[in-house]
N, C-alpha and C. Protein backbone atom coordinates (compact mmCIF):
# COMPACT_ATOMS: atom_id res chain seq x y z
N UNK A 1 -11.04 19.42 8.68
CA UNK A 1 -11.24 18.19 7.94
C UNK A 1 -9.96 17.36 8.04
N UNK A 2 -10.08 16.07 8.84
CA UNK A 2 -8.99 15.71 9.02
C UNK A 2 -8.44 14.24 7.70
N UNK A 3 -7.82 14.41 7.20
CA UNK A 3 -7.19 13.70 5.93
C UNK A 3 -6.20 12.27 6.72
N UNK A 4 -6.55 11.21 5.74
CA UNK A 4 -5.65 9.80 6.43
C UNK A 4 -5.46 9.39 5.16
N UNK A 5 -3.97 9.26 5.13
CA UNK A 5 -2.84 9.08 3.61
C UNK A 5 -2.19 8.24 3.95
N UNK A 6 -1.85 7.48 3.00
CA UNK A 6 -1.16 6.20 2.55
C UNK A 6 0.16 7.18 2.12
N UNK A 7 1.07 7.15 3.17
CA UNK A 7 2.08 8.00 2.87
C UNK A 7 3.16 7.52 1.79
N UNK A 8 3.05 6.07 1.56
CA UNK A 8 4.49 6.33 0.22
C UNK A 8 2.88 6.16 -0.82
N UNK A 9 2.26 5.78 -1.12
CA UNK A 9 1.43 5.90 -2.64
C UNK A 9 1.19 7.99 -2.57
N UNK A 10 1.48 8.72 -1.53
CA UNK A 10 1.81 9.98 -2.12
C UNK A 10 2.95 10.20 -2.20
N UNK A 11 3.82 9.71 -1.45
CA UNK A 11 5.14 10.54 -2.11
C UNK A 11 5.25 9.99 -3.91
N UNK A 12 5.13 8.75 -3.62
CA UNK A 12 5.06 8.44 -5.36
C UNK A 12 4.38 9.30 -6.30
N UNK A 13 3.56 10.12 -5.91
CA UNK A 13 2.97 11.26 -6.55
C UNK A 13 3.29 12.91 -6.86
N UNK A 14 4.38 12.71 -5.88
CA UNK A 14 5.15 14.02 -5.63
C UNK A 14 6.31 13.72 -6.65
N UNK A 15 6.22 15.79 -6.96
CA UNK A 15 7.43 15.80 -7.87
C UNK A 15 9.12 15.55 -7.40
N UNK A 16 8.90 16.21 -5.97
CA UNK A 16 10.31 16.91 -5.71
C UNK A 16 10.94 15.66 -4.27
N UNK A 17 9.33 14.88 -4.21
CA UNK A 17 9.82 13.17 -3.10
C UNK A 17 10.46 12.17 -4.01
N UNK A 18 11.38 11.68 -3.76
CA UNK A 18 11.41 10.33 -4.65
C UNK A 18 11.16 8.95 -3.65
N UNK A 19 11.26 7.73 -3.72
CA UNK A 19 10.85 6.35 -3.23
C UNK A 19 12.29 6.01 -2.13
N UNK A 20 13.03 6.46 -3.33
CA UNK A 20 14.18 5.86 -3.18
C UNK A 20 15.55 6.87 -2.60
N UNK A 21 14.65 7.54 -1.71
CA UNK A 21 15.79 9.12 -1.13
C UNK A 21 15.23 7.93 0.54
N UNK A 22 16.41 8.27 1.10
CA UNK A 22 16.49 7.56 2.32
C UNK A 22 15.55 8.35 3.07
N UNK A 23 15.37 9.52 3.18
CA UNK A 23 14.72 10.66 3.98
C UNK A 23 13.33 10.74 3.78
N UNK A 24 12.47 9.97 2.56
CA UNK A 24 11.37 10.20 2.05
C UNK A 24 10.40 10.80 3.00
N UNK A 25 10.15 9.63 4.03
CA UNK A 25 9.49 9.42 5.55
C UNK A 25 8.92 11.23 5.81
N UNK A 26 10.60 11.29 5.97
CA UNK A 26 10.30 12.84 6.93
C UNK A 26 10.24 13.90 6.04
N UNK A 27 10.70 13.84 4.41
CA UNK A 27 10.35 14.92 4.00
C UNK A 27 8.49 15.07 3.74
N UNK A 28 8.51 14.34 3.46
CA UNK A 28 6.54 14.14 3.41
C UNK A 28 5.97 14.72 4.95
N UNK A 29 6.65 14.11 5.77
CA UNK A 29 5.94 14.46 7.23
C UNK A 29 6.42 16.02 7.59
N UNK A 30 7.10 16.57 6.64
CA UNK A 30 7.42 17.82 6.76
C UNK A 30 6.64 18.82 6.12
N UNK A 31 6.64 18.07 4.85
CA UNK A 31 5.63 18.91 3.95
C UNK A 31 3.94 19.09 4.66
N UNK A 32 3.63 17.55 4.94
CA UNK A 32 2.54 18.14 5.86
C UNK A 32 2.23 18.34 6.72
N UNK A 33 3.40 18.82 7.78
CA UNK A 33 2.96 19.78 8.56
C UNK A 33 3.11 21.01 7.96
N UNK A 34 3.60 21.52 7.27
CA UNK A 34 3.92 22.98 6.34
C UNK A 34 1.93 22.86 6.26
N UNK A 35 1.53 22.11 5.54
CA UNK A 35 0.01 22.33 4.99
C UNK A 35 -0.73 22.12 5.83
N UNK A 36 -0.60 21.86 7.02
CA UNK A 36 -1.78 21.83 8.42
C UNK A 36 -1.41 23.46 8.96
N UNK A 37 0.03 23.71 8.98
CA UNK A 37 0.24 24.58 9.55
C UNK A 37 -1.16 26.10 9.82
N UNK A 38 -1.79 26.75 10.87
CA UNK A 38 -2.12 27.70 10.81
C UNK A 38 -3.69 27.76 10.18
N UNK A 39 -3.94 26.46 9.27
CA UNK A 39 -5.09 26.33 9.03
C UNK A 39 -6.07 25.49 9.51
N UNK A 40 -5.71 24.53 10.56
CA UNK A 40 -6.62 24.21 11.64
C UNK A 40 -7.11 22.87 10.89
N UNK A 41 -6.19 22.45 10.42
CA UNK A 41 -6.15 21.07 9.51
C UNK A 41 -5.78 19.68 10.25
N UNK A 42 -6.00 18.60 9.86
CA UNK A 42 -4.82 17.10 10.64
C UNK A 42 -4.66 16.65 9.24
N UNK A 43 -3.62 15.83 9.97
CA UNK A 43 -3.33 14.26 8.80
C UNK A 43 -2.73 13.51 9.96
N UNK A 44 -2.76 12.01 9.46
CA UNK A 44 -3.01 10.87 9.60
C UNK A 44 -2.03 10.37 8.56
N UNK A 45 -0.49 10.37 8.71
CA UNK A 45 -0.27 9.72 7.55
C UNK A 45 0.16 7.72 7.89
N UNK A 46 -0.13 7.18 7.18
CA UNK A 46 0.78 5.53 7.27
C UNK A 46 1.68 5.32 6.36
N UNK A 47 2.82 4.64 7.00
CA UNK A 47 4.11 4.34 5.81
C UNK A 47 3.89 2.73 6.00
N UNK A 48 4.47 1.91 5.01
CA UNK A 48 4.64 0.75 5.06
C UNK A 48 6.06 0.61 5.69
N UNK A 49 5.85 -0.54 6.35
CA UNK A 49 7.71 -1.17 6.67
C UNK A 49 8.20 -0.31 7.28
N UNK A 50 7.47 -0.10 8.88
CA UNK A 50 8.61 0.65 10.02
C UNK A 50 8.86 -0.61 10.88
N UNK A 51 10.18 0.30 11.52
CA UNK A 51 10.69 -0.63 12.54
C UNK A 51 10.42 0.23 13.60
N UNK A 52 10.19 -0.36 14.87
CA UNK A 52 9.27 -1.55 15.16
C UNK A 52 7.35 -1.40 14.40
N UNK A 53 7.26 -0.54 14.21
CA UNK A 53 5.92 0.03 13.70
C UNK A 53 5.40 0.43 15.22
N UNK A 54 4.31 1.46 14.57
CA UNK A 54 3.71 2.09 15.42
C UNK A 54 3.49 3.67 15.21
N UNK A 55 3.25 4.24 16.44
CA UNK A 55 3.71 6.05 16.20
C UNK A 55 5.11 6.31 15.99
N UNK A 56 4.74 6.97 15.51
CA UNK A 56 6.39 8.08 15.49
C UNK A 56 6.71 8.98 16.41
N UNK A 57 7.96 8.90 16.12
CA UNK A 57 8.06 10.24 17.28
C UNK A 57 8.12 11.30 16.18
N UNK A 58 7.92 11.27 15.08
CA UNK A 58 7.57 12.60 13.75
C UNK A 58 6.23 13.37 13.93
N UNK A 59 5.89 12.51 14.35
CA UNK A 59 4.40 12.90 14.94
C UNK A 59 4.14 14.46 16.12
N UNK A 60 3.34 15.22 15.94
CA UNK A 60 3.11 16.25 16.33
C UNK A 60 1.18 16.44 16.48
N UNK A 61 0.61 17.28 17.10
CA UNK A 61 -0.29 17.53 17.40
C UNK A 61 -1.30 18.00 15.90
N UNK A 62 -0.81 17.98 15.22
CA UNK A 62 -1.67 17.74 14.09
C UNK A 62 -1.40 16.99 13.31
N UNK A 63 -0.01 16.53 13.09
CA UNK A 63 0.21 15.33 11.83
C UNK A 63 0.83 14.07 12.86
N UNK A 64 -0.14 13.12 12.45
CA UNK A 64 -0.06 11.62 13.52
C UNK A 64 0.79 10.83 12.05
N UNK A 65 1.81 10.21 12.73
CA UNK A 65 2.45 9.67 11.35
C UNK A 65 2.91 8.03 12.11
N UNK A 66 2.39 7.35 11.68
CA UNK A 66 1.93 5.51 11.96
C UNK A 66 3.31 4.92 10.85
N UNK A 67 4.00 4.18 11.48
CA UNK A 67 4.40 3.13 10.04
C UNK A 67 3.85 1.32 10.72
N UNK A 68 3.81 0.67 9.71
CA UNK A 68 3.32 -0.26 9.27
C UNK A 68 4.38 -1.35 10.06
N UNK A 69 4.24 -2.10 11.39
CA UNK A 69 5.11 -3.20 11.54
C UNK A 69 5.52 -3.53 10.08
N UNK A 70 7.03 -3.79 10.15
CA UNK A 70 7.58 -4.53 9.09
C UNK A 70 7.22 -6.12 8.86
N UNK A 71 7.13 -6.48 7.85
CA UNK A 71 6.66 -7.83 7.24
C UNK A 71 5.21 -8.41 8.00
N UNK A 72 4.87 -7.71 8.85
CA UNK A 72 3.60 -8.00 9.63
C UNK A 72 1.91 -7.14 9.17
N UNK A 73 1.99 -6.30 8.43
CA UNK A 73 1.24 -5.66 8.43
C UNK A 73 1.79 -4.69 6.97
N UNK A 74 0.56 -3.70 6.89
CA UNK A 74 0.91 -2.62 5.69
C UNK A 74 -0.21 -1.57 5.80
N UNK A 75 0.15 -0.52 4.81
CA UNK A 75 -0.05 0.67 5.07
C UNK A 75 -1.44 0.34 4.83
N UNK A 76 -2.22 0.26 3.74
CA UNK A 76 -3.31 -0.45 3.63
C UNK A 76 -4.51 -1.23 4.25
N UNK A 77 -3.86 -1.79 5.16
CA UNK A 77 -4.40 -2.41 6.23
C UNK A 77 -4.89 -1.68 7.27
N UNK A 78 -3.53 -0.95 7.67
CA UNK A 78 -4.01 -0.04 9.01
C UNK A 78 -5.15 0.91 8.84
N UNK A 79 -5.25 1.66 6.99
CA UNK A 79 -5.88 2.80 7.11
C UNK A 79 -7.35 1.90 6.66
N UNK A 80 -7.55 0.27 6.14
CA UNK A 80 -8.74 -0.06 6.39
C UNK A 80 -9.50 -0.10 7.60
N UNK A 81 -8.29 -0.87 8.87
CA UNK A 81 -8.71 -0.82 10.02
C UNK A 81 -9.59 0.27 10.52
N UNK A 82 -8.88 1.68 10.32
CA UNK A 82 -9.56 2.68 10.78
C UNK A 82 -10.04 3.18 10.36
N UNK A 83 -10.78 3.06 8.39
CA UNK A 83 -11.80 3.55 8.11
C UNK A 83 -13.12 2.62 8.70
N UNK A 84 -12.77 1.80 9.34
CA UNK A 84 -13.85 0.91 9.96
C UNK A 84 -14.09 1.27 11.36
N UNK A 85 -13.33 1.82 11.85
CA UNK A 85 -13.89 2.43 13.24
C UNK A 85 -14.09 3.46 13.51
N UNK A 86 -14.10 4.20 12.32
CA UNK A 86 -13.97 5.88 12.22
C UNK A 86 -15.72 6.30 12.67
N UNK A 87 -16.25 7.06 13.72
CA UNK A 87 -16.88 7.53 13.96
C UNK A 87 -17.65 8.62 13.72
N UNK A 88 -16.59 9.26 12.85
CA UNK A 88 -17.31 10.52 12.38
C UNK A 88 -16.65 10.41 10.53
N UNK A 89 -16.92 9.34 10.01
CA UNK A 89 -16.67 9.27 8.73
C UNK A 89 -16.92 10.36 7.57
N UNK A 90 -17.72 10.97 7.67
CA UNK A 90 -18.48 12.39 6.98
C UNK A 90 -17.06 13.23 6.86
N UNK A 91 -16.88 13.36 7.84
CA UNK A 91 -15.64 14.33 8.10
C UNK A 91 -14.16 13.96 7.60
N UNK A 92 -13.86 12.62 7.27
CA UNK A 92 -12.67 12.15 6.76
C UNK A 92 -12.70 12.07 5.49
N UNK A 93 -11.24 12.81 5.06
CA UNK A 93 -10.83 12.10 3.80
C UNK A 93 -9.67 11.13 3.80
N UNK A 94 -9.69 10.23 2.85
CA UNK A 94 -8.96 9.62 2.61
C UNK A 94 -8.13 9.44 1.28
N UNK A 95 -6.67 9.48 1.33
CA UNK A 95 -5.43 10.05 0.50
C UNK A 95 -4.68 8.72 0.06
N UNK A 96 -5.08 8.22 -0.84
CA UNK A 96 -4.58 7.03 -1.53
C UNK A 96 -4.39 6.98 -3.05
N UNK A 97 -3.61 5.98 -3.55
CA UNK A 97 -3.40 5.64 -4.91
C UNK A 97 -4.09 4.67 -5.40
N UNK A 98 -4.44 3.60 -4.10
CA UNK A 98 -4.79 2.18 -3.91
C UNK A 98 -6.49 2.25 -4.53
N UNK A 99 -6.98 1.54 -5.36
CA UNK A 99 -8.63 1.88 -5.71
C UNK A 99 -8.96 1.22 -4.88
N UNK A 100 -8.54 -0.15 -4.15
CA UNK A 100 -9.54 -0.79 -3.76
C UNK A 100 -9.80 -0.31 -2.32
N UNK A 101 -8.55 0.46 -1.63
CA UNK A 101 -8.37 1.38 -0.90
C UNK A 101 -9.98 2.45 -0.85
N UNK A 102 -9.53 3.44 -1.81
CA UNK A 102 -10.31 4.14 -2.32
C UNK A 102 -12.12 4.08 -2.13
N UNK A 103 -12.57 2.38 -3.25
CA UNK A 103 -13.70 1.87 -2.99
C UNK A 103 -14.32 2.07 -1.52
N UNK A 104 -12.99 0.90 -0.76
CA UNK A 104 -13.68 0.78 0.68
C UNK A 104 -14.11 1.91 1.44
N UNK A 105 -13.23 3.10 1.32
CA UNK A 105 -13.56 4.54 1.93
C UNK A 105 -14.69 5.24 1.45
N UNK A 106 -14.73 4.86 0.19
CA UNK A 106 -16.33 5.21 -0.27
C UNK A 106 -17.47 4.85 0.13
N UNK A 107 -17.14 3.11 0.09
CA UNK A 107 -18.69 2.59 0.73
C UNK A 107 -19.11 2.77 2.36
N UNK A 108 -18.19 3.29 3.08
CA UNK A 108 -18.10 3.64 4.54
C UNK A 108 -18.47 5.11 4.74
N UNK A 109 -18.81 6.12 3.71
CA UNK A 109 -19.02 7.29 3.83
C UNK A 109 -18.24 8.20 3.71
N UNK A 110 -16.62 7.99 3.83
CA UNK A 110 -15.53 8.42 4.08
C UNK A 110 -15.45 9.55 2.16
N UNK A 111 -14.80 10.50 2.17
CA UNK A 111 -14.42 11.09 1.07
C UNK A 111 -13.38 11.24 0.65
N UNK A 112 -12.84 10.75 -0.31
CA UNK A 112 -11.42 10.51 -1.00
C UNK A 112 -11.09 11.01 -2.37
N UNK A 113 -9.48 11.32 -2.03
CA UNK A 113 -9.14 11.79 -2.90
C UNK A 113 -7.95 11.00 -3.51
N UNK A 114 -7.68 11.20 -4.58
CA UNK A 114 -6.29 10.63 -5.08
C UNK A 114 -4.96 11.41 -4.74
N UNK A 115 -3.56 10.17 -4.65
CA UNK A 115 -2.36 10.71 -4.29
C UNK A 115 -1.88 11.79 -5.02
N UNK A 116 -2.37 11.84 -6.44
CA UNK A 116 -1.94 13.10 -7.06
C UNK A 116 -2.83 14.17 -6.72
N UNK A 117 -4.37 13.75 -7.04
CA UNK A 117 -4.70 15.31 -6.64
C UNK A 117 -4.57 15.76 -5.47
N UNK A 118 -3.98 15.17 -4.11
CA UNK A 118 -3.77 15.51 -2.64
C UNK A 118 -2.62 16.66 -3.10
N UNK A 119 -1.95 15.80 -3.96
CA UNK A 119 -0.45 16.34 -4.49
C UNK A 119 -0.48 17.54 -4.92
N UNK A 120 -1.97 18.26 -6.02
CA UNK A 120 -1.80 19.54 -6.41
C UNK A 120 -2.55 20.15 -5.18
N UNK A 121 -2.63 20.12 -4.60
CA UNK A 121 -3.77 20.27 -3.25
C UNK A 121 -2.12 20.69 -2.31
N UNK A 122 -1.53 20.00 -2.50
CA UNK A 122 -0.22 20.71 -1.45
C UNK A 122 0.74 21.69 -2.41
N UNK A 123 0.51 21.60 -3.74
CA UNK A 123 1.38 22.39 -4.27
C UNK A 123 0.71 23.76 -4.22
N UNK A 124 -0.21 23.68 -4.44
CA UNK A 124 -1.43 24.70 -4.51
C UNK A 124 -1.70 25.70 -3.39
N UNK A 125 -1.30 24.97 -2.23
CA UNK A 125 -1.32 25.74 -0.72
C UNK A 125 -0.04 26.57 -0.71
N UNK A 126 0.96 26.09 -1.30
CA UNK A 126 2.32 27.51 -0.91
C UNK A 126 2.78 26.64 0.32
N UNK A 127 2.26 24.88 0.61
CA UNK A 127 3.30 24.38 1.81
C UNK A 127 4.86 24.16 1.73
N UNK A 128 5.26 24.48 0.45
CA UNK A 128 6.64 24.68 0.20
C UNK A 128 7.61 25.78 1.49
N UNK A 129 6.41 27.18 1.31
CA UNK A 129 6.85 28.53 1.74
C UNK A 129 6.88 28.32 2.92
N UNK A 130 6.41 27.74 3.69
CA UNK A 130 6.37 27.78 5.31
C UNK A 130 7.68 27.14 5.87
N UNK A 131 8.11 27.76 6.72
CA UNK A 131 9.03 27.29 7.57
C UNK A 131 8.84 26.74 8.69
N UNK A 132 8.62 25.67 9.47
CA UNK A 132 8.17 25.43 10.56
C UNK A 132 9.47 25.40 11.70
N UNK A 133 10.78 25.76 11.41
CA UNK A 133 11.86 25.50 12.52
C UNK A 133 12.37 24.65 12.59
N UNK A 134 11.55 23.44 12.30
CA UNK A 134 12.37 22.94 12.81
C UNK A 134 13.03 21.00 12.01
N UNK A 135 13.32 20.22 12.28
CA UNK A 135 14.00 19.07 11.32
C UNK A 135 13.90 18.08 12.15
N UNK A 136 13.81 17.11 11.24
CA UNK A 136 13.37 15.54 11.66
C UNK A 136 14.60 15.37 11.11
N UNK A 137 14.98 14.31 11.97
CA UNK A 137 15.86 13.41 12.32
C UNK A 137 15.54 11.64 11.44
N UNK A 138 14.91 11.46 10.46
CA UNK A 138 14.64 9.97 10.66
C UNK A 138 15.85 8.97 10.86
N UNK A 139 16.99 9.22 10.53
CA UNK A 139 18.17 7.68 10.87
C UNK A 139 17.55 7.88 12.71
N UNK A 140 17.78 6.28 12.18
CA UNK A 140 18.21 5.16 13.36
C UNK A 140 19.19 5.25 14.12
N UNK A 141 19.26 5.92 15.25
CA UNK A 141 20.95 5.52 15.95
C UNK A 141 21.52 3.78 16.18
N UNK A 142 22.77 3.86 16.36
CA UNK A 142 23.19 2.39 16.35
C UNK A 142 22.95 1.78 17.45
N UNK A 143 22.34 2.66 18.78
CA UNK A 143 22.18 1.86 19.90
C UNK A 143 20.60 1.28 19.70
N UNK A 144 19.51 2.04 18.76
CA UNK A 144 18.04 1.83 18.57
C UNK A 144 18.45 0.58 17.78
N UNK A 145 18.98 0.58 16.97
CA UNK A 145 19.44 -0.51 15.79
C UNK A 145 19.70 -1.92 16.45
N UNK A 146 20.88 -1.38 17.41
CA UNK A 146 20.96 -2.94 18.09
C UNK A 146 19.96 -3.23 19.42
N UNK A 147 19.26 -2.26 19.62
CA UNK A 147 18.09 -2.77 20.33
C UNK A 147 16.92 -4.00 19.68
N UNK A 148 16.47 -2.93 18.06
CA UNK A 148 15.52 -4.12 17.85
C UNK A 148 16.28 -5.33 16.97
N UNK A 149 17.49 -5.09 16.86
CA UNK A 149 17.91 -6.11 16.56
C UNK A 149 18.14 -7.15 17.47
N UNK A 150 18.35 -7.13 18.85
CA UNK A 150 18.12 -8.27 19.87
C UNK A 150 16.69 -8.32 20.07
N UNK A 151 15.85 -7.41 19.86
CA UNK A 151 14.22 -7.47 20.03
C UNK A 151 13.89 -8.58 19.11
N UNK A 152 14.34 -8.71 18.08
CA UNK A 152 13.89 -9.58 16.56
C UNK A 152 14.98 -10.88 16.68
N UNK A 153 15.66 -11.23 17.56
CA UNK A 153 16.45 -11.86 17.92
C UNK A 153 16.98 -12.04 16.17
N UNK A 154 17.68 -11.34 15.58
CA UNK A 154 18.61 -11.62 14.40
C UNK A 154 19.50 -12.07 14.22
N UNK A 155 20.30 -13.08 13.86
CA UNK A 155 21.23 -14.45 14.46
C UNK A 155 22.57 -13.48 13.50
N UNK A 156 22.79 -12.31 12.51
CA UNK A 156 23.11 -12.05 12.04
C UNK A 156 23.67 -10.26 12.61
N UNK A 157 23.79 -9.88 13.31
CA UNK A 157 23.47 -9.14 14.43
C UNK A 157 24.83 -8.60 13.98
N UNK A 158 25.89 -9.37 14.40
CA UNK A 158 27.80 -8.96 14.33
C UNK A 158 27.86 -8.71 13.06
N UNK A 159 27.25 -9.39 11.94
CA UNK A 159 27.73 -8.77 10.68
C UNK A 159 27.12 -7.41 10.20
N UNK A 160 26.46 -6.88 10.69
CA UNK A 160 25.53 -5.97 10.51
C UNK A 160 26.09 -4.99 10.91
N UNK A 161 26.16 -5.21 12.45
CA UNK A 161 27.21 -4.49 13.35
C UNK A 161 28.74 -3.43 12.44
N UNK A 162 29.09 -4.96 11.98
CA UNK A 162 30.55 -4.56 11.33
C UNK A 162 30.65 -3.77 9.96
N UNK A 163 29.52 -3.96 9.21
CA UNK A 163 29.11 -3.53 7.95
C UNK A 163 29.69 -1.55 8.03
C-alpha cells in the first residue's frame, strides 16, 4: 500500500521532528525509510520550498521524496496533481493535515489518513529501532549554492557569498 504525505504537515505532527531543526527534510525521510523497511511498503513524500524542486537525491527505491519548486508551486499542489492521475487510486493513501487536501483524496477514491494518526502508525511500527546504515546529507554545498544562484540569476550573489 503505497502512502503520499505532505511531508512538513507530518513532521508538524511528530514528537521528536521539529519545523524549525535545519535537518527536518532528512530526518522524516529517514524515519520513513526505517517504516518501509522489510515490509514491502512505499511513500511518496512532498516538502514545500526546495531548491531547485523536484526529486531528491534522498530518494531511494521505496521512499520517492519530491520538494515543491520554491515560490512556484507547493506541497499541496503536487500531491493534488497526482491524486488526479493516480491510476490505481484504491490502493493509495494519502498523509495530510490539510482537510481540503484530505476531501479531494476522498472524492477520487484515494484513502486517507491524518498527519498524526500516520504519526502513531510510525511510532507504533518500532521505525525508531531500525538501522538502515546509512545518513543523508541534506546541506547544500557552496558550489550547488552558487550554481542555482546564477541559475535564479540573484543580483545579490557576493553578499551571500561573503555572509
Amino acid at each position: 500500500m503505497p502512502y503520499l504525505i505532505d511531508g512538513h504537515n507530518l513532521i508538524a505532527g511528530l514528537p521528536d521532528i521539529r519545523l524549525d531543526d535545519p535537518d527536518d527534510e532528512a530526518k522524516l525521510v529517514n524515519k520513513l525509510k526505517s517504516f518501509v523497511a522489510g515490509g514491502g511498503k512505499k511513500c511518496s513524500v512532498v516538502f514545500d520550498g526546495g531548491i531547485p524542486g523536484g526529486q531528491s537525491a534522498m530518494s531511494n527505491n521505496a521512499v520517492k521524496v519530491t520538494f515543491a519548486a520554491a515560490e512556484r508551486s507547493n506541497a499541496d499542489v503536487i500531491i493534488k496533481r497526482r491524486i488526479q492521475r493516480a491510476r490505481d487510486a484504491k490502493y493509495w493513501i494519502v498523509v495530510t493535515s490539510d482537510h481540503e487536501v484530505l476531501n479531494f483524496a476522498s472524492s477520487r477514491g484515494l484513502r486517507t489518513m491524518t498527519s498524526s494518526e500516520f504519526g502513531r502508525l510510525l511510532r507504533s511500527s518500532g521505525e525508531d529501532q531500525i538501522d538502515l546504515g546509512e545518513e543523508i546529507d541534506p546541506k547544500i554545498s557552496d558550489d550547488d549554492l552558487e550554481h542555482w544562484l546564477r541559475q535564479f540569476g540573484d543580483e545579490d550573489e557576493d553578499n551571500i557569498a561573503d555572509e
